[in-house]
Protein backbone atom coordinates (compact mmCIF):
# COMPACT_ATOMS: atom_id res chain seq x y z
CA UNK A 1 -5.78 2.54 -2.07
CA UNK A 2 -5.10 -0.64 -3.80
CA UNK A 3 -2.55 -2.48 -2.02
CA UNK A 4 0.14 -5.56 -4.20
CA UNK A 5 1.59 -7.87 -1.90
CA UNK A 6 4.75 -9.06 -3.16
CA UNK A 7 5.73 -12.13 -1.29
CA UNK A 8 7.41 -13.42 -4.81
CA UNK A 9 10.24 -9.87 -3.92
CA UNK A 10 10.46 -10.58 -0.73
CA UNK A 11 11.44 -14.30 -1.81
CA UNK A 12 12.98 -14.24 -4.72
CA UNK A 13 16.79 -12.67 -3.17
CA UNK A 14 17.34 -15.86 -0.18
CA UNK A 15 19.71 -18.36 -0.56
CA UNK A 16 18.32 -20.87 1.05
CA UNK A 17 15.22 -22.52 -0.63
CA UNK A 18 11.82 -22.31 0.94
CA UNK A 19 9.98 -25.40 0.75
CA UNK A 20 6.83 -25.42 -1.49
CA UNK A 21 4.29 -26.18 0.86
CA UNK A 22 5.38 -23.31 3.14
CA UNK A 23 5.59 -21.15 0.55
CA UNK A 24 1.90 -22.53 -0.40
CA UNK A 25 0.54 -22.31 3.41
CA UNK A 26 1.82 -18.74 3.32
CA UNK A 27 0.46 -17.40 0.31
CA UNK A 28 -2.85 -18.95 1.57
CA UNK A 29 -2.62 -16.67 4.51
CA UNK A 30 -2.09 -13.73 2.26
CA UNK A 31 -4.78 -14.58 0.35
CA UNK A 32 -7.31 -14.62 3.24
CA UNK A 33 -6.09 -10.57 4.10
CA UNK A 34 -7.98 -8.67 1.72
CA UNK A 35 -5.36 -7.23 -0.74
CA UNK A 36 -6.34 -6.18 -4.45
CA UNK A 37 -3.18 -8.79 -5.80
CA UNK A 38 -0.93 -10.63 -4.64
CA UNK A 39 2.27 -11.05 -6.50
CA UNK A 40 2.77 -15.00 -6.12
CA UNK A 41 5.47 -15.93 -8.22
CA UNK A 42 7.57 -15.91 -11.12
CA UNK A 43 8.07 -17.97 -14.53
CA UNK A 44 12.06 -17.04 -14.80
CA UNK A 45 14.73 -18.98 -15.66
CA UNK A 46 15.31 -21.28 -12.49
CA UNK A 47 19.33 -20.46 -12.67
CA UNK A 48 18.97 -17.10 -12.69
CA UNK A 49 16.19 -17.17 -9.28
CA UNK A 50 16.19 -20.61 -8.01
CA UNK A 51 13.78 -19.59 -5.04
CA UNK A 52 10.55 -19.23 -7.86
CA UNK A 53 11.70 -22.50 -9.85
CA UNK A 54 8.60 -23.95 -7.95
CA UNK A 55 6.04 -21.46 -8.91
CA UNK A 56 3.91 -24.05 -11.24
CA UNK A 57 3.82 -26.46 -7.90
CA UNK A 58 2.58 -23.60 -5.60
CA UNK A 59 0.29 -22.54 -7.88
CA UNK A 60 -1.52 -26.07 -7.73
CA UNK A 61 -1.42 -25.12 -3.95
CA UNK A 62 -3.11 -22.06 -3.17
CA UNK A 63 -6.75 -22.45 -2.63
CA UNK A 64 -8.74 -18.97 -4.49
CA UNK A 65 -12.37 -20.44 -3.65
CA UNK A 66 -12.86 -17.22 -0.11
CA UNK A 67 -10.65 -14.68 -1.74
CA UNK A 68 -10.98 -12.12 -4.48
CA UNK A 69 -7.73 -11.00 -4.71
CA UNK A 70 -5.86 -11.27 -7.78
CA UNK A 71 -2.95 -13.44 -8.57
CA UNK A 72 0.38 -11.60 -10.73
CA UNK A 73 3.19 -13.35 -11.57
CA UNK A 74 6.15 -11.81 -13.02
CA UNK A 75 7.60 -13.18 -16.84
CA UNK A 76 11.03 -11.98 -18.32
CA UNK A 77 10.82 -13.91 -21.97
CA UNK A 78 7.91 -15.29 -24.07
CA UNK A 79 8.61 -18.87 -22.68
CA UNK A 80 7.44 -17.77 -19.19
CA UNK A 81 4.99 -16.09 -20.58
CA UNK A 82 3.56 -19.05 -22.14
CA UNK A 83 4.15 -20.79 -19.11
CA UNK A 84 1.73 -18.26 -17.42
CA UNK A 85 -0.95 -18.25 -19.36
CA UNK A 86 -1.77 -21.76 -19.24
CA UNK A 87 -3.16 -20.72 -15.70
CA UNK A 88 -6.41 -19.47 -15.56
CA UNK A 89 -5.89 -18.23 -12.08
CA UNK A 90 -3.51 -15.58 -13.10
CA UNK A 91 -5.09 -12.57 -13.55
CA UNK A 92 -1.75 -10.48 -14.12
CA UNK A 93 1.88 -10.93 -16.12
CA UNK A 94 4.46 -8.79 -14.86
CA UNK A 95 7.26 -7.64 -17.04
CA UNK A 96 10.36 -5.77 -16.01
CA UNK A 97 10.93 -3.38 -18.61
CA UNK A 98 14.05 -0.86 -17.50
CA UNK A 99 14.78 2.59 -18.82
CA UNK A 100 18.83 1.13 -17.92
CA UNK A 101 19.67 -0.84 -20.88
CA UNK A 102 22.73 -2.35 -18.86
CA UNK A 103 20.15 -3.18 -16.38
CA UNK A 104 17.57 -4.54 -18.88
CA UNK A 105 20.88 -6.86 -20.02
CA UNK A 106 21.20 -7.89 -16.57
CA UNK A 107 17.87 -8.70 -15.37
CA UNK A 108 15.86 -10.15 -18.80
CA UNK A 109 18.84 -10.47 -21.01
CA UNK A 110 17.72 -8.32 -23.88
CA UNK A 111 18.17 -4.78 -25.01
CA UNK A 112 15.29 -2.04 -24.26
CA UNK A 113 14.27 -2.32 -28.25
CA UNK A 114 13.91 -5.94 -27.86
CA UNK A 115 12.03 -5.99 -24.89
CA UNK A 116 9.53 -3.30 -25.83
CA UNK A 117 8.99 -5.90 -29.23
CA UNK A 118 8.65 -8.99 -26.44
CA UNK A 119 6.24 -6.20 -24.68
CA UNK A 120 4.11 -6.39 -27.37
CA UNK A 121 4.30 -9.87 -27.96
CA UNK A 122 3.07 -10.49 -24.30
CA UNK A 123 -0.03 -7.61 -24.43
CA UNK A 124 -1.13 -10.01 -27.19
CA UNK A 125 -0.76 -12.98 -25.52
CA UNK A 126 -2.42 -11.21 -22.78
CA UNK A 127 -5.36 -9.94 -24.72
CA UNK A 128 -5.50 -14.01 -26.21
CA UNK A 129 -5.72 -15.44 -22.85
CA UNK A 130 -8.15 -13.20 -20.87
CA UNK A 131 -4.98 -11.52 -18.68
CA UNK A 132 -3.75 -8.02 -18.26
CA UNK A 133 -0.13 -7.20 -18.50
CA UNK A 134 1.65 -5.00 -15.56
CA UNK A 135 4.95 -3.54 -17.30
CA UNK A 136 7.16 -2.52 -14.30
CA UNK A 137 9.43 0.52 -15.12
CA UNK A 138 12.54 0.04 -13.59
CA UNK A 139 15.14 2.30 -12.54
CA UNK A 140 12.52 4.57 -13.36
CA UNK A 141 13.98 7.08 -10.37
CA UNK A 142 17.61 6.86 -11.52
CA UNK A 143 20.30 4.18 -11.64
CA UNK A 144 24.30 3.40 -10.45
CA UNK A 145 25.29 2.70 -14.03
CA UNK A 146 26.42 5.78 -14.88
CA UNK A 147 23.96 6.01 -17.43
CA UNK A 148 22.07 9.03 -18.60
CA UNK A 149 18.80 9.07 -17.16
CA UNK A 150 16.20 11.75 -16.86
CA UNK A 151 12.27 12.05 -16.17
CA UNK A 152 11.56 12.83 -20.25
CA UNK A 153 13.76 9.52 -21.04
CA UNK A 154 10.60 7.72 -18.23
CA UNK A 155 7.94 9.53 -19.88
CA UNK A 156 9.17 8.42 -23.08
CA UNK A 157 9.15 4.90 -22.40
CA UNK A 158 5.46 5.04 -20.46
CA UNK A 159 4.31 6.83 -23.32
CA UNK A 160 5.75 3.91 -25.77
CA UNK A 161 4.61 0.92 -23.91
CA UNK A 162 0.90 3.32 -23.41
CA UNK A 163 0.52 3.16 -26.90
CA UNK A 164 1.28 -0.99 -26.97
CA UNK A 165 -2.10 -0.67 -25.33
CA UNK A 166 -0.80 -1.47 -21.63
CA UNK A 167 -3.19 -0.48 -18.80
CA UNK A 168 -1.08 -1.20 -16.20
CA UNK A 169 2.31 0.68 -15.42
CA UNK A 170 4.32 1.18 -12.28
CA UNK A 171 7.24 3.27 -11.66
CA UNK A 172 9.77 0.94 -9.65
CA UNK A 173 12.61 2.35 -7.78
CA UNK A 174 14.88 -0.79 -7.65
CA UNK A 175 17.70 0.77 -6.07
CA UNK A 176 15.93 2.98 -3.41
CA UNK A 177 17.18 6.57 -4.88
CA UNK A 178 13.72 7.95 -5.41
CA UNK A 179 12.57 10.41 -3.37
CA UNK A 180 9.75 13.14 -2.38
CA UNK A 181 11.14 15.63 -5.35
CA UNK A 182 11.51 12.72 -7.94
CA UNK A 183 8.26 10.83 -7.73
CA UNK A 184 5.90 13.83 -6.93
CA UNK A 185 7.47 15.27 -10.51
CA UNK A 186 6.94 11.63 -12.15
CA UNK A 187 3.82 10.72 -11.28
CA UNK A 188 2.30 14.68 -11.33
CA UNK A 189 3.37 14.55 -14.98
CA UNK A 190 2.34 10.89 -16.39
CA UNK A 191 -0.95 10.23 -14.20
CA UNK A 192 -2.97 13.18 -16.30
CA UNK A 193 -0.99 12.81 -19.04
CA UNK A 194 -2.00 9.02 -19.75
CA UNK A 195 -5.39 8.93 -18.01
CA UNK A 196 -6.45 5.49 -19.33
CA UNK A 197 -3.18 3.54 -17.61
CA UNK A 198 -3.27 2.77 -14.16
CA UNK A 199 0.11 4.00 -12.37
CA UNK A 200 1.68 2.33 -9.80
CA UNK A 201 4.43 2.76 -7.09
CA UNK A 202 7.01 0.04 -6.62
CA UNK A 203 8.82 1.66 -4.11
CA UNK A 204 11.84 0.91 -2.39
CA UNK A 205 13.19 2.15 1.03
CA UNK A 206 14.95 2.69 4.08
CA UNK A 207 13.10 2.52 7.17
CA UNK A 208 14.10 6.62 7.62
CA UNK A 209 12.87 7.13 4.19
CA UNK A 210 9.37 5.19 3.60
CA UNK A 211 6.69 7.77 4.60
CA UNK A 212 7.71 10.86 2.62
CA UNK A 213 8.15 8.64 -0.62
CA UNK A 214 4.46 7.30 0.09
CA UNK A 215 3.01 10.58 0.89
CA UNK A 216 4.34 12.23 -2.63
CA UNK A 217 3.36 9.15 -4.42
CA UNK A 218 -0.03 9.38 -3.08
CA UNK A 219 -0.35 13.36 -3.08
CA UNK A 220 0.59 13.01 -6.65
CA UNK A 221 -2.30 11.02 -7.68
CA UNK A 222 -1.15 7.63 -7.27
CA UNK A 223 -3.79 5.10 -5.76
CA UNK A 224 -1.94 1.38 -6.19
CA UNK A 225 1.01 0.30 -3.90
CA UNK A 226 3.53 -2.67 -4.06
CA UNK A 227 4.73 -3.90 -0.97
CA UNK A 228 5.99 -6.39 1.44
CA UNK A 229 5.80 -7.22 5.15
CA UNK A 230 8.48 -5.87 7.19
CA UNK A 231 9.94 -4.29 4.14
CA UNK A 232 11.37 -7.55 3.00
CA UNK A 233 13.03 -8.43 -0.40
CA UNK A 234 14.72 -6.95 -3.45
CA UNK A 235 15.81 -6.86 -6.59
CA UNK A 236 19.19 -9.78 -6.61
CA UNK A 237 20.03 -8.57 -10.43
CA UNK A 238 20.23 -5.19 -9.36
CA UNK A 239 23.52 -4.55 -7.01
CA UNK A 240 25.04 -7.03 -4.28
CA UNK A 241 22.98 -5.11 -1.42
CA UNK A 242 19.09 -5.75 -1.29
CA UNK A 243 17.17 -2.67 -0.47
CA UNK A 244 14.25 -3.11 1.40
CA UNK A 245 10.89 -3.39 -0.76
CA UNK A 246 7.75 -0.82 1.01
CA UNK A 247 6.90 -2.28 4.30
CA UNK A 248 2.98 -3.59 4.35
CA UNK A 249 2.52 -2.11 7.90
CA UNK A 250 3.95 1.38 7.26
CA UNK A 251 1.24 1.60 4.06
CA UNK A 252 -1.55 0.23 5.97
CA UNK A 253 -0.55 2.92 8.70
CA UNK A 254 -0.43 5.43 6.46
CA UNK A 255 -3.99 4.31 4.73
CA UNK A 256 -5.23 4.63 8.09
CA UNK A 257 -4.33 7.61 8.71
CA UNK A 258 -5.71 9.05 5.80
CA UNK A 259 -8.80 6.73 6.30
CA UNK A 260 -8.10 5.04 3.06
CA UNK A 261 -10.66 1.87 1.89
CA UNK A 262 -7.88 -1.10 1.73
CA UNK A 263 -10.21 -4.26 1.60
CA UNK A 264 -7.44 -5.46 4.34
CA UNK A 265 -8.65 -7.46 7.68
CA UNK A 266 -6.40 -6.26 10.30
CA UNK A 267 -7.03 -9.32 11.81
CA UNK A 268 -5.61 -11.55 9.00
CA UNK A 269 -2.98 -9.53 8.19
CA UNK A 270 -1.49 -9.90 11.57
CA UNK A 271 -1.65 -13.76 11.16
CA UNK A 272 0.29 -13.02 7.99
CA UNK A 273 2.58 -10.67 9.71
CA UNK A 274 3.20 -13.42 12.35
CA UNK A 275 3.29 -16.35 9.57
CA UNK A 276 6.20 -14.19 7.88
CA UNK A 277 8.75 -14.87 10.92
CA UNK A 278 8.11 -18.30 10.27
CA UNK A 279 8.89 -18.09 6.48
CA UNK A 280 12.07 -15.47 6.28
CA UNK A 281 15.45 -15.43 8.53
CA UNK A 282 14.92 -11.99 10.41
C-alpha cells in the first residue's frame, strides 16, 4: 500500500498562520517516516489559501538527503505550475480537476473545458521538466450542488484526462458522501478499465465511517492512499464545514492488519504523530 501524507490538507483550512520554520521542522519529521509522498504544499493564489503562501520558503527548508519519499505539491493555474517546476525536488503537480463545474468555479476559477485544456498544458510542462502530474477528481462520489452527477459522468472524465496521457488519478471525495457501495462500483469499473493509470483514494470521513470506505477502496483494487494524521484538514472551497481528511493511524491499522508493506517506521511516525499536537489546535 502506498501511503500520501497530506500535511499541505490538513493545513491549508486554519486561520491562524503557521510559522515557516514549524511548518519546515514538521515536514522534516514526515519525511524521516517512510511514506511513498508527501504532499508538502501548494503554489495557489495566496488570497485564496494564505496558510501555503510560504510554500517556496519551506521548500528551501526541508532537508531530502535520508529520505526517498516523494515531494507533491498541488497547482490550480499555469502560473503555479511554473512556479513548481522550477523545483527539482518536486517529483509530483497536483491538479484539482472536479466533475462539479460550480465547484471547479469555486476552487480553480475555470470551467471543466478549460481546465481539462490547462490539464494538458501542465502534462506537458510535466513531461518538459522531468515531473508527473496527479489530477485529483473531485466530487468524484457526488456533490451538494444540486448538480447531476453519476459514475458514467466520473468515468468519462478519467477516461478524458487518461487519454491526456496522465498516469496518475485519484478519486477524491471532498465532501465525505462516498461510501462502501459508491467507491467499490468506481474503482471496480476504472482500475481494469484504464490499466496503465495509477488510481488513487482521496478519501474523506467521519471517524464512524473510515474503515468500510478503506476496505472497499482496497477490495476494489486500489493500492495508493491520501491521508492525514488524526484525520485532520479539508477542502475550505468546498462548504463552510471541514470534513475530516483519512486518518494516518486508522490506514496504517488497517495495513497492518492485512500485513500490508508501507515503508512506514512506526517509530517515526509516532514522533510525527506527537509533533502534530504541536503544529494544529486540537
Amino acid at each position: 500500500m502506498k501511503i500520501v501524507e497530506c500535511p499541505r490538507d490538513a493545513m491549508q483550512g486554519l486561520s491562524e498562520f503557521i510559522p515557516t520554520q514549524k511548518k519546515a521542522d514538521y515536514l522534516n519529521m514526515l519525511l524521516q517516516v517512510g511514506f511513498d509522498t508527501l504532499d508538502f504544499g501548494s503554489f495557489v493564489s495566496p488570497k485564496a489559501i494564505p496558510q501555503m503562501r510560504d510554500t517556496a520558503e519551506v521548500l528551501n527548508q526541508i532537508q531530502l538527503d535520508n529520505t526517498d519519499t516523494k515531494l507533491l505539491a498541488i497547482v490550480a493555474n499555469q502560473r503555479g505550475a511554473n512556479d513548481a517546476c522550477q523545483f527539482d525536488e518536486i517529483q509530483y503537480l497536483g491538479y484539482p480537476f472536479s466533475v462539479s463545474e460550480t465547484f471547479q468555479q469555486r476552487n480553480t476559477n475555470n470551467s471543466i473545458e478549460a481546465s481539462l485544456s490547462l490539464v494538458e498544458e501542465i502534462q506537458s510542462m510535466c513531461e518538459k521538466h522531468n515531473k508527473e502530474l496527479v489530477v485529483y477528481l473531485s466530487m468524484a462520489f457526488g456533490n451538494p450542488y444540486g448538480e447531476v452527477w453519476n459514475e458514467e459522468i466520473v468515468a468519462k472524465w478519467g477516461k478524458k484526462l487518461a487519454t491526456l496521457g496522465v498516469k496518475n488519478l485519484a478519486l477524491a471525495d471532498t465532501i465525505g458522501v462516498s461510501n462502501a457501495d459508491n467507491i467499490s462500483r468506481l474503482f471496480s469499473t476504472l482500475i481494469p478499465a484504464f490499466t496503465e493509470v495509477e488510481w488513487g483514494a482521496h478519501l474523506h470521513t467521519t471517524p464512524a465511517t473510515w474503515r468500510e470506505k478503506v476496505e472497499a477502496a482496497y477490495s476494489s483494487g486500489c493500492t495508493r492512499f491520501d491521508s492525514a494524521i488524526k484525520g485532520l484538514g479539508g477542502c475550505p472551497m468546498a462548504k463552510d464545514d471541514l470534513v475530516g481528511n483519512m486518518p494516518t493511524e486508522k490506514l496504517l491499522s488497517f495495513a497492518q492488519e492485512k500485513k500490508l508493506h508501507t515503508g512506514v517506521n512506526p517509530l517515526a511516525f509516532e514522533s510525527a504523530y506527537n509533533k502534530a499536537i504541536d503544529i494544529f489546535p486540537l
